[in-house]
PDB file of N, CA and C in Angstrom:
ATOM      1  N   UNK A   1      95.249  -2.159 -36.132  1.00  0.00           N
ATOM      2  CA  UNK A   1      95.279  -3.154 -37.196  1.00  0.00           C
ATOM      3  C   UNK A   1      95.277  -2.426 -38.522  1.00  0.00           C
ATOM      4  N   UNK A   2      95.853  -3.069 -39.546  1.00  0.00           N
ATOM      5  CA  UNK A   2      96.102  -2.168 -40.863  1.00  0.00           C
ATOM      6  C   UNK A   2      94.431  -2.615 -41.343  1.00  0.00           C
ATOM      7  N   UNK A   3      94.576  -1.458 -42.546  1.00  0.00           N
ATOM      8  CA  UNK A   3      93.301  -2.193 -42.976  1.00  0.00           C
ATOM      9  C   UNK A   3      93.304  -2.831 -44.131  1.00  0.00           C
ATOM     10  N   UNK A   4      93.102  -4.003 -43.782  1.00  0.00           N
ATOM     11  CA  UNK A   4      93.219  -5.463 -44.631  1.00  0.00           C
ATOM     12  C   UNK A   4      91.466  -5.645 -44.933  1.00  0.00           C
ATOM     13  N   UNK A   5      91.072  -6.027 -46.266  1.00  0.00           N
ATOM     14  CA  UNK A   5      89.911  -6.400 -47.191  1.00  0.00           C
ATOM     15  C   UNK A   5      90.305  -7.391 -47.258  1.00  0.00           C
ATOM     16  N   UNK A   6      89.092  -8.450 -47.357  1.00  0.00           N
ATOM     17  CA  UNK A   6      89.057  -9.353 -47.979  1.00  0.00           C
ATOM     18  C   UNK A   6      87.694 -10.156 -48.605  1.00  0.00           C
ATOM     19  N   UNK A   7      88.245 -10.577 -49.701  1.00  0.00           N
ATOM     20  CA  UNK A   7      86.966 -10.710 -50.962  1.00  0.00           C
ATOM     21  C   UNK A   7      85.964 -11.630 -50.466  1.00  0.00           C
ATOM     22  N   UNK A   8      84.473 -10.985 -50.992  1.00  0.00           N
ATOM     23  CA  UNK A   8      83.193 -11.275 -50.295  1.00  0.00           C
ATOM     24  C   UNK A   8      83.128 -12.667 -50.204  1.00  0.00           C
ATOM     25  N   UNK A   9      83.604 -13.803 -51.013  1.00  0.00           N
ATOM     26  CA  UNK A   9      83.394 -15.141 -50.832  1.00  0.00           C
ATOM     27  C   UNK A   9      84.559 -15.790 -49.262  1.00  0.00           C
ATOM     28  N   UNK A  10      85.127 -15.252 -48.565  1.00  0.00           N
ATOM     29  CA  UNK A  10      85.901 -15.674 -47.660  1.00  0.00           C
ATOM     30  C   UNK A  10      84.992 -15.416 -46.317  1.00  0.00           C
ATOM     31  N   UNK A  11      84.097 -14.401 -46.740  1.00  0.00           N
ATOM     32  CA  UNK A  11      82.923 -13.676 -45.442  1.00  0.00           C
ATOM     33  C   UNK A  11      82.066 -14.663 -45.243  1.00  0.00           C
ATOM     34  N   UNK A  12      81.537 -14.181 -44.014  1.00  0.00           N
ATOM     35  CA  UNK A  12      79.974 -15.146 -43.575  1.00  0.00           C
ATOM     36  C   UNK A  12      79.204 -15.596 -44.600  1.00  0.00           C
ATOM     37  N   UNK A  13      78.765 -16.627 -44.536  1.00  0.00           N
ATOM     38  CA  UNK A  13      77.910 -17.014 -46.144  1.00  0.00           C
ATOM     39  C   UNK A  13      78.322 -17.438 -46.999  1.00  0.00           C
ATOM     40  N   UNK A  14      79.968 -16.910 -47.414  1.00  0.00           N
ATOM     41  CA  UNK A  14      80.430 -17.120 -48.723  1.00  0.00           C
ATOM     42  C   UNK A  14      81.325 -18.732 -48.808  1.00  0.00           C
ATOM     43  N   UNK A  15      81.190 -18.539 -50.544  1.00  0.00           N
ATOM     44  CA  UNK A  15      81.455 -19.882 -50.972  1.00  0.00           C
ATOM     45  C   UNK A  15      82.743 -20.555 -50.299  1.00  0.00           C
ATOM     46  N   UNK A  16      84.009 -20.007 -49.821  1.00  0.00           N
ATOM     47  CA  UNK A  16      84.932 -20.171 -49.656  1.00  0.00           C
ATOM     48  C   UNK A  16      85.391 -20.059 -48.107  1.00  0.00           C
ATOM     49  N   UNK A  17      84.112 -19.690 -47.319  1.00  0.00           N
ATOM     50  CA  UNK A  17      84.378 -19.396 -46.185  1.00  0.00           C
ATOM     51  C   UNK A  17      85.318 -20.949 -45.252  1.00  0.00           C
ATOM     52  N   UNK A  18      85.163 -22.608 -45.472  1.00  0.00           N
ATOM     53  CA  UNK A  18      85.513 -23.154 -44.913  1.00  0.00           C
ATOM     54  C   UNK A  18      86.801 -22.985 -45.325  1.00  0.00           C
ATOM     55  N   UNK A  19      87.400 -22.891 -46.295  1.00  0.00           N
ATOM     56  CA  UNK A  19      88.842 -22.590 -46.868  1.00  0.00           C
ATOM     57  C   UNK A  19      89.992 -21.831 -46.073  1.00  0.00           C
ATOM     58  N   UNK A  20      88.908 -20.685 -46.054  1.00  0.00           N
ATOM     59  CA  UNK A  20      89.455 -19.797 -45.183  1.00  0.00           C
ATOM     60  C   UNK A  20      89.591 -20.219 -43.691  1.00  0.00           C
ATOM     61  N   UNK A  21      88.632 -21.269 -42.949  1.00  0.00           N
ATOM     62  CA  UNK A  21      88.428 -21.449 -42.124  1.00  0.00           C
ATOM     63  C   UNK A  21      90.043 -22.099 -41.747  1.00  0.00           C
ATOM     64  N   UNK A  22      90.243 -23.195 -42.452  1.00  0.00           N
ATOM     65  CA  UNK A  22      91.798 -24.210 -42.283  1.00  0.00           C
ATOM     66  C   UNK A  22      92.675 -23.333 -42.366  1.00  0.00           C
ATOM     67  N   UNK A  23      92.482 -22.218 -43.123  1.00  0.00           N
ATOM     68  CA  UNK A  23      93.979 -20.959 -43.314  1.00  0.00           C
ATOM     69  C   UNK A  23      94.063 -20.623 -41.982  1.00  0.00           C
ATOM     70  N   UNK A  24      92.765 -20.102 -41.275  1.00  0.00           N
ATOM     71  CA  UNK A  24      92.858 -19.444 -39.786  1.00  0.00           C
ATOM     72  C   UNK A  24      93.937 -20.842 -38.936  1.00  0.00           C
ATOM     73  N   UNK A  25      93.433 -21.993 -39.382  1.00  0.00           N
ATOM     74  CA  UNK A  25      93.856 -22.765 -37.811  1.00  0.00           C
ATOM     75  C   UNK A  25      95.354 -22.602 -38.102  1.00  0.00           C
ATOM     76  N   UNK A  26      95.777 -23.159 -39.342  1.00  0.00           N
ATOM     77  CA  UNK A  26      97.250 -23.103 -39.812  1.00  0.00           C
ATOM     78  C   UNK A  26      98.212 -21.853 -39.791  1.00  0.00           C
ATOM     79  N   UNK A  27      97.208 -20.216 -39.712  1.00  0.00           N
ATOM     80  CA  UNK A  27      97.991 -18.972 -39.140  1.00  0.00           C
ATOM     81  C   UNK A  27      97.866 -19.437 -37.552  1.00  0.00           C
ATOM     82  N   UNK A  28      97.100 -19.831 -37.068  1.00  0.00           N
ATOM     83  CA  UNK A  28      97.283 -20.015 -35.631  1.00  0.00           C
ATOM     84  C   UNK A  28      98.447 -21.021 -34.843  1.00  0.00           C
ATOM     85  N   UNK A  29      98.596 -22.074 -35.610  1.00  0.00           N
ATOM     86  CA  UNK A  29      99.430 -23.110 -35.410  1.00  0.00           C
ATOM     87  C   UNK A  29     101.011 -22.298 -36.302  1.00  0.00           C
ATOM     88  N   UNK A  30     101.679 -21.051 -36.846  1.00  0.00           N
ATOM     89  CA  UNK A  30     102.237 -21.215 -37.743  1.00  0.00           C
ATOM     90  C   UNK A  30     103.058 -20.696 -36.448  1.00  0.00           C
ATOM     91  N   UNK A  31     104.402 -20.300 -36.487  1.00  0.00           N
ATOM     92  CA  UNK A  31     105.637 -20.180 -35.651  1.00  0.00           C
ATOM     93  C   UNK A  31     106.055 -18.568 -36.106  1.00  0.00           C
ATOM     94  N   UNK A  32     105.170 -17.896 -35.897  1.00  0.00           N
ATOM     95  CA  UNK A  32     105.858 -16.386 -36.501  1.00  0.00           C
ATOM     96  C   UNK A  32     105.755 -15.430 -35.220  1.00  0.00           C
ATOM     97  N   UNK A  33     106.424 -14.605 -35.053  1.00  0.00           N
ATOM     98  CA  UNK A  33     106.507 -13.422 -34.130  1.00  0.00           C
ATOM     99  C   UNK A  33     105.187 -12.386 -34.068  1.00  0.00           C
ATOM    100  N   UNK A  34     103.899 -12.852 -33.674  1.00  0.00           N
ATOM    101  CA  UNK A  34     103.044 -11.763 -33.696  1.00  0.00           C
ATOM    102  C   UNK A  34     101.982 -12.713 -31.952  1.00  0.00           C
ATOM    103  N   UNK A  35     101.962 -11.750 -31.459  1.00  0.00           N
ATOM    104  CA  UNK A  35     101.296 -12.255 -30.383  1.00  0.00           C
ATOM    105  C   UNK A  35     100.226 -12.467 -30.145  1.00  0.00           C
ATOM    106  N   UNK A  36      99.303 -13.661 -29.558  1.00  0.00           N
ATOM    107  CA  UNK A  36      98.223 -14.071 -29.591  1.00  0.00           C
ATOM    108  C   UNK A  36      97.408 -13.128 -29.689  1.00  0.00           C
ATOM    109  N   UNK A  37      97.072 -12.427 -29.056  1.00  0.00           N
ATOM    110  CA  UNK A  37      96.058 -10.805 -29.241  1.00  0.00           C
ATOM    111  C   UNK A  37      96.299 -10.626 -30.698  1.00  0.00           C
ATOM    112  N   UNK A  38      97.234 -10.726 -31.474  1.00  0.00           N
ATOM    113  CA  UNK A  38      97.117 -10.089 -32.923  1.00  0.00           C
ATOM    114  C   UNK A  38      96.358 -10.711 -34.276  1.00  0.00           C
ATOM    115  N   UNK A  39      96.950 -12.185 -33.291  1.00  0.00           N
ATOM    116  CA  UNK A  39      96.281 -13.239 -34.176  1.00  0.00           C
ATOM    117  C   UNK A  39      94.526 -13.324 -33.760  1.00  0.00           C
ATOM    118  N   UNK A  40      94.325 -13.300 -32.492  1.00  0.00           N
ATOM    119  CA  UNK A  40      93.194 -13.212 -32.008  1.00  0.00           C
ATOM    120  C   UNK A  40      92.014 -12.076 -33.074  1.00  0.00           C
ATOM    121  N   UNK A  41      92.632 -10.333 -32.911  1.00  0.00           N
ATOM    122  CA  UNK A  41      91.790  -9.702 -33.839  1.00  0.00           C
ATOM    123  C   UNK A  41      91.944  -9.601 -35.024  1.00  0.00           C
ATOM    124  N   UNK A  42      93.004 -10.283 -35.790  1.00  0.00           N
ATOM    125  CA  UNK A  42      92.776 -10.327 -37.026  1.00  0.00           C
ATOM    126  C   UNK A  42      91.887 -11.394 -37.651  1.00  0.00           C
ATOM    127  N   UNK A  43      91.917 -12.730 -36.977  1.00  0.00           N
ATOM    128  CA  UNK A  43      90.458 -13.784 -37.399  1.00  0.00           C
ATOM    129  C   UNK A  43      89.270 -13.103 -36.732  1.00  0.00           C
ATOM    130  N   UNK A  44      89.049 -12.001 -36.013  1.00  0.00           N
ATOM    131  CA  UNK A  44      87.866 -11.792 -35.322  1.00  0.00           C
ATOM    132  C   UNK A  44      87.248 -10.437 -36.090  1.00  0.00           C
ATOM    133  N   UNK A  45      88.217  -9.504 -36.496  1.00  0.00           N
ATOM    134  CA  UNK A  45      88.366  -8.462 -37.020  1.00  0.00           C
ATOM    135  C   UNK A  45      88.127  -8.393 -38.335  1.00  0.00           C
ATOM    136  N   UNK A  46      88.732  -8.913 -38.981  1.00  0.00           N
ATOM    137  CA  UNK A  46      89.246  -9.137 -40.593  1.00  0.00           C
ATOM    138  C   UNK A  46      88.963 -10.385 -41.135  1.00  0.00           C
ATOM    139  N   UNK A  47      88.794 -11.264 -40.546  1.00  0.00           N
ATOM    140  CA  UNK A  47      88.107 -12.317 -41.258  1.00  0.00           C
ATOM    141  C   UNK A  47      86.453 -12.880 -41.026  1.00  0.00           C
ATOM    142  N   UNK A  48      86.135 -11.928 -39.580  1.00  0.00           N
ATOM    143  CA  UNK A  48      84.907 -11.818 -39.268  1.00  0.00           C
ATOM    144  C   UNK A  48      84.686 -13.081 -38.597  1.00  0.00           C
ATOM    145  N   UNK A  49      84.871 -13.356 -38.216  1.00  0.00           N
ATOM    146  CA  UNK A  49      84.746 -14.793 -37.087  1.00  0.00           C
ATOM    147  C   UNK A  49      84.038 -14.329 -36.076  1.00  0.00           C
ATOM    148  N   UNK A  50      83.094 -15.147 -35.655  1.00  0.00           N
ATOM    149  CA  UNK A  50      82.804 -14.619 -34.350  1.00  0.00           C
ATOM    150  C   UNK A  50      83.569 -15.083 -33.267  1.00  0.00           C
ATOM    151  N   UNK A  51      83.401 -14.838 -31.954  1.00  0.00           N
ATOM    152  CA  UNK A  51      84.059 -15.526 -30.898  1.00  0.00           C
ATOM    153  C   UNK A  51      84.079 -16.928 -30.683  1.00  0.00           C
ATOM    154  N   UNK A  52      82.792 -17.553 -30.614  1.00  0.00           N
ATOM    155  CA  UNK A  52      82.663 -18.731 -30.659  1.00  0.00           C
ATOM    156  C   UNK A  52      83.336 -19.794 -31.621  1.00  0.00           C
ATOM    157  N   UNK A  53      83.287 -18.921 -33.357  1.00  0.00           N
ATOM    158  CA  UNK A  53      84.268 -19.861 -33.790  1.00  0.00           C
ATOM    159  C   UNK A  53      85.583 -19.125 -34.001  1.00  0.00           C
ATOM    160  N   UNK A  54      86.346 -18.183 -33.062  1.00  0.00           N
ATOM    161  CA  UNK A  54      87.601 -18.111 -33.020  1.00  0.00           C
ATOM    162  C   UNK A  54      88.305 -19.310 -31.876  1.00  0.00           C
ATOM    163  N   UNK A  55      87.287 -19.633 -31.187  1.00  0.00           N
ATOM    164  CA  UNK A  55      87.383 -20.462 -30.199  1.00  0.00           C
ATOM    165  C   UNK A  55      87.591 -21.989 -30.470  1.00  0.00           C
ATOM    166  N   UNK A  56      86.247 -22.043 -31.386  1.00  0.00           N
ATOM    167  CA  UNK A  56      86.282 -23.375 -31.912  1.00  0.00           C
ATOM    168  C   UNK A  56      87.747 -23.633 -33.063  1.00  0.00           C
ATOM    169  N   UNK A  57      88.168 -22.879 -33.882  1.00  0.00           N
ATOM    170  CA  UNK A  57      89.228 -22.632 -34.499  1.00  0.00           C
ATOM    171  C   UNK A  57      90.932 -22.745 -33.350  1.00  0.00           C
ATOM    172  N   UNK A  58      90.968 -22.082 -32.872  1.00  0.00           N
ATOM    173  CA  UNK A  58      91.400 -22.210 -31.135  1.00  0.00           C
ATOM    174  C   UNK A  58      92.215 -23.883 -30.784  1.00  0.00           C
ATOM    175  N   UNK A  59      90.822 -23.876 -30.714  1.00  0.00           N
ATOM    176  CA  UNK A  59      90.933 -25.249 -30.374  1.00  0.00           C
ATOM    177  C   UNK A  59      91.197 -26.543 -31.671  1.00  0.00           C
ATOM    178  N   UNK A  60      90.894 -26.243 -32.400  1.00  0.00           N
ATOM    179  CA  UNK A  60      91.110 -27.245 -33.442  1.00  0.00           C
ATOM    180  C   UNK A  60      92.765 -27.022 -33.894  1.00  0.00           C
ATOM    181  N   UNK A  61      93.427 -25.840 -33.630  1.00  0.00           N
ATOM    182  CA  UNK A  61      94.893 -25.798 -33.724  1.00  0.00           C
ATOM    183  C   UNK A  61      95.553 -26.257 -32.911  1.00  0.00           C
ATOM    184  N   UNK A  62      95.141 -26.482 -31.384  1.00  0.00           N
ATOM    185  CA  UNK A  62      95.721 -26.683 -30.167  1.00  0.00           C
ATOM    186  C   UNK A  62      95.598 -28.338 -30.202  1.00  0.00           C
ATOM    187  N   UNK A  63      94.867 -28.784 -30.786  1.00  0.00           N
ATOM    188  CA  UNK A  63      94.253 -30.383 -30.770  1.00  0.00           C
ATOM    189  C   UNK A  63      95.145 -31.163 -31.709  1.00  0.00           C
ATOM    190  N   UNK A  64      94.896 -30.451 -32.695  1.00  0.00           N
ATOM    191  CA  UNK A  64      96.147 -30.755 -33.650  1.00  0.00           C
ATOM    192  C   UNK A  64      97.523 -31.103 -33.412  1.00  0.00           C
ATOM    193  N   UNK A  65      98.195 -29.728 -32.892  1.00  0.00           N
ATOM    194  CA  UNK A  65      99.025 -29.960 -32.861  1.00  0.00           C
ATOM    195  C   UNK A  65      99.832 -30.716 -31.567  1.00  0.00           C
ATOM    196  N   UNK A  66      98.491 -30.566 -30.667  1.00  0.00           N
ATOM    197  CA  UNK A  66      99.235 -32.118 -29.523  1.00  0.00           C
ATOM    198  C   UNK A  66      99.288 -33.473 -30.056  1.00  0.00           C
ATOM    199  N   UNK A  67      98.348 -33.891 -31.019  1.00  0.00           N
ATOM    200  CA  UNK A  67      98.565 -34.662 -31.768  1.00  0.00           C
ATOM    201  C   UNK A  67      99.245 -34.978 -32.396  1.00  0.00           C
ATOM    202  N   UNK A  68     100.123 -34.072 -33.134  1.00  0.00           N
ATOM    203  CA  UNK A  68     101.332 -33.776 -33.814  1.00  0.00           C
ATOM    204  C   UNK A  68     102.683 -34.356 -32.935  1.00  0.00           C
ATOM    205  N   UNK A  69     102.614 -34.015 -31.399  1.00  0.00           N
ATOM    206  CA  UNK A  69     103.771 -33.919 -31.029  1.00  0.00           C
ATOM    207  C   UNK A  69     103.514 -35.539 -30.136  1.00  0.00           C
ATOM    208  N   UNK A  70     102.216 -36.334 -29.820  1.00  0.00           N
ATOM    209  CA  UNK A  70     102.396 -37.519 -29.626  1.00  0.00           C
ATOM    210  C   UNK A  70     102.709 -38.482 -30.754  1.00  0.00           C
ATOM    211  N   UNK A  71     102.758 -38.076 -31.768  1.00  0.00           N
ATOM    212  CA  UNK A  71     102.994 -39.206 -32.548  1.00  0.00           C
ATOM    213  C   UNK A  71     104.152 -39.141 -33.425  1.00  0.00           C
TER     214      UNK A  71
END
């Protein structure tokens, strides 16, 4: 993984962390050429997520977008 920073309010605790949170589901849901494993350690890695909410994130893209495609 390159090494990608990112500013202290996007981290655990910080002001902006739910922000960041909707960016994760919407890189997860987005249609680009990088394979689940990449997407996997870069919200786990670099945005510091733990497992549980890469999971919960996970799932809130997958929910979505079946939703998306029943209606």
């Amino acid at each position: 993984m390159k090494d990608k920073k990112i500013k202290l309010e996007y981290l655990p605790g910080g002001a902006k962390r739910e922000e960041i949170r909707k960016k994760a589901i919407k890189y997860l849901q987005a249609p680009i050429m990088e394979t689940q494993a990449a997407r996997h350690e870069f919200i786990t890695q670099v945005l510091k997520f733990t497992e549980t909410e890469y999971l919960d994130i996970l799932n809130q893209a997958t929910n979505e977008m079946v939703a998306d495609a029943w209606n």
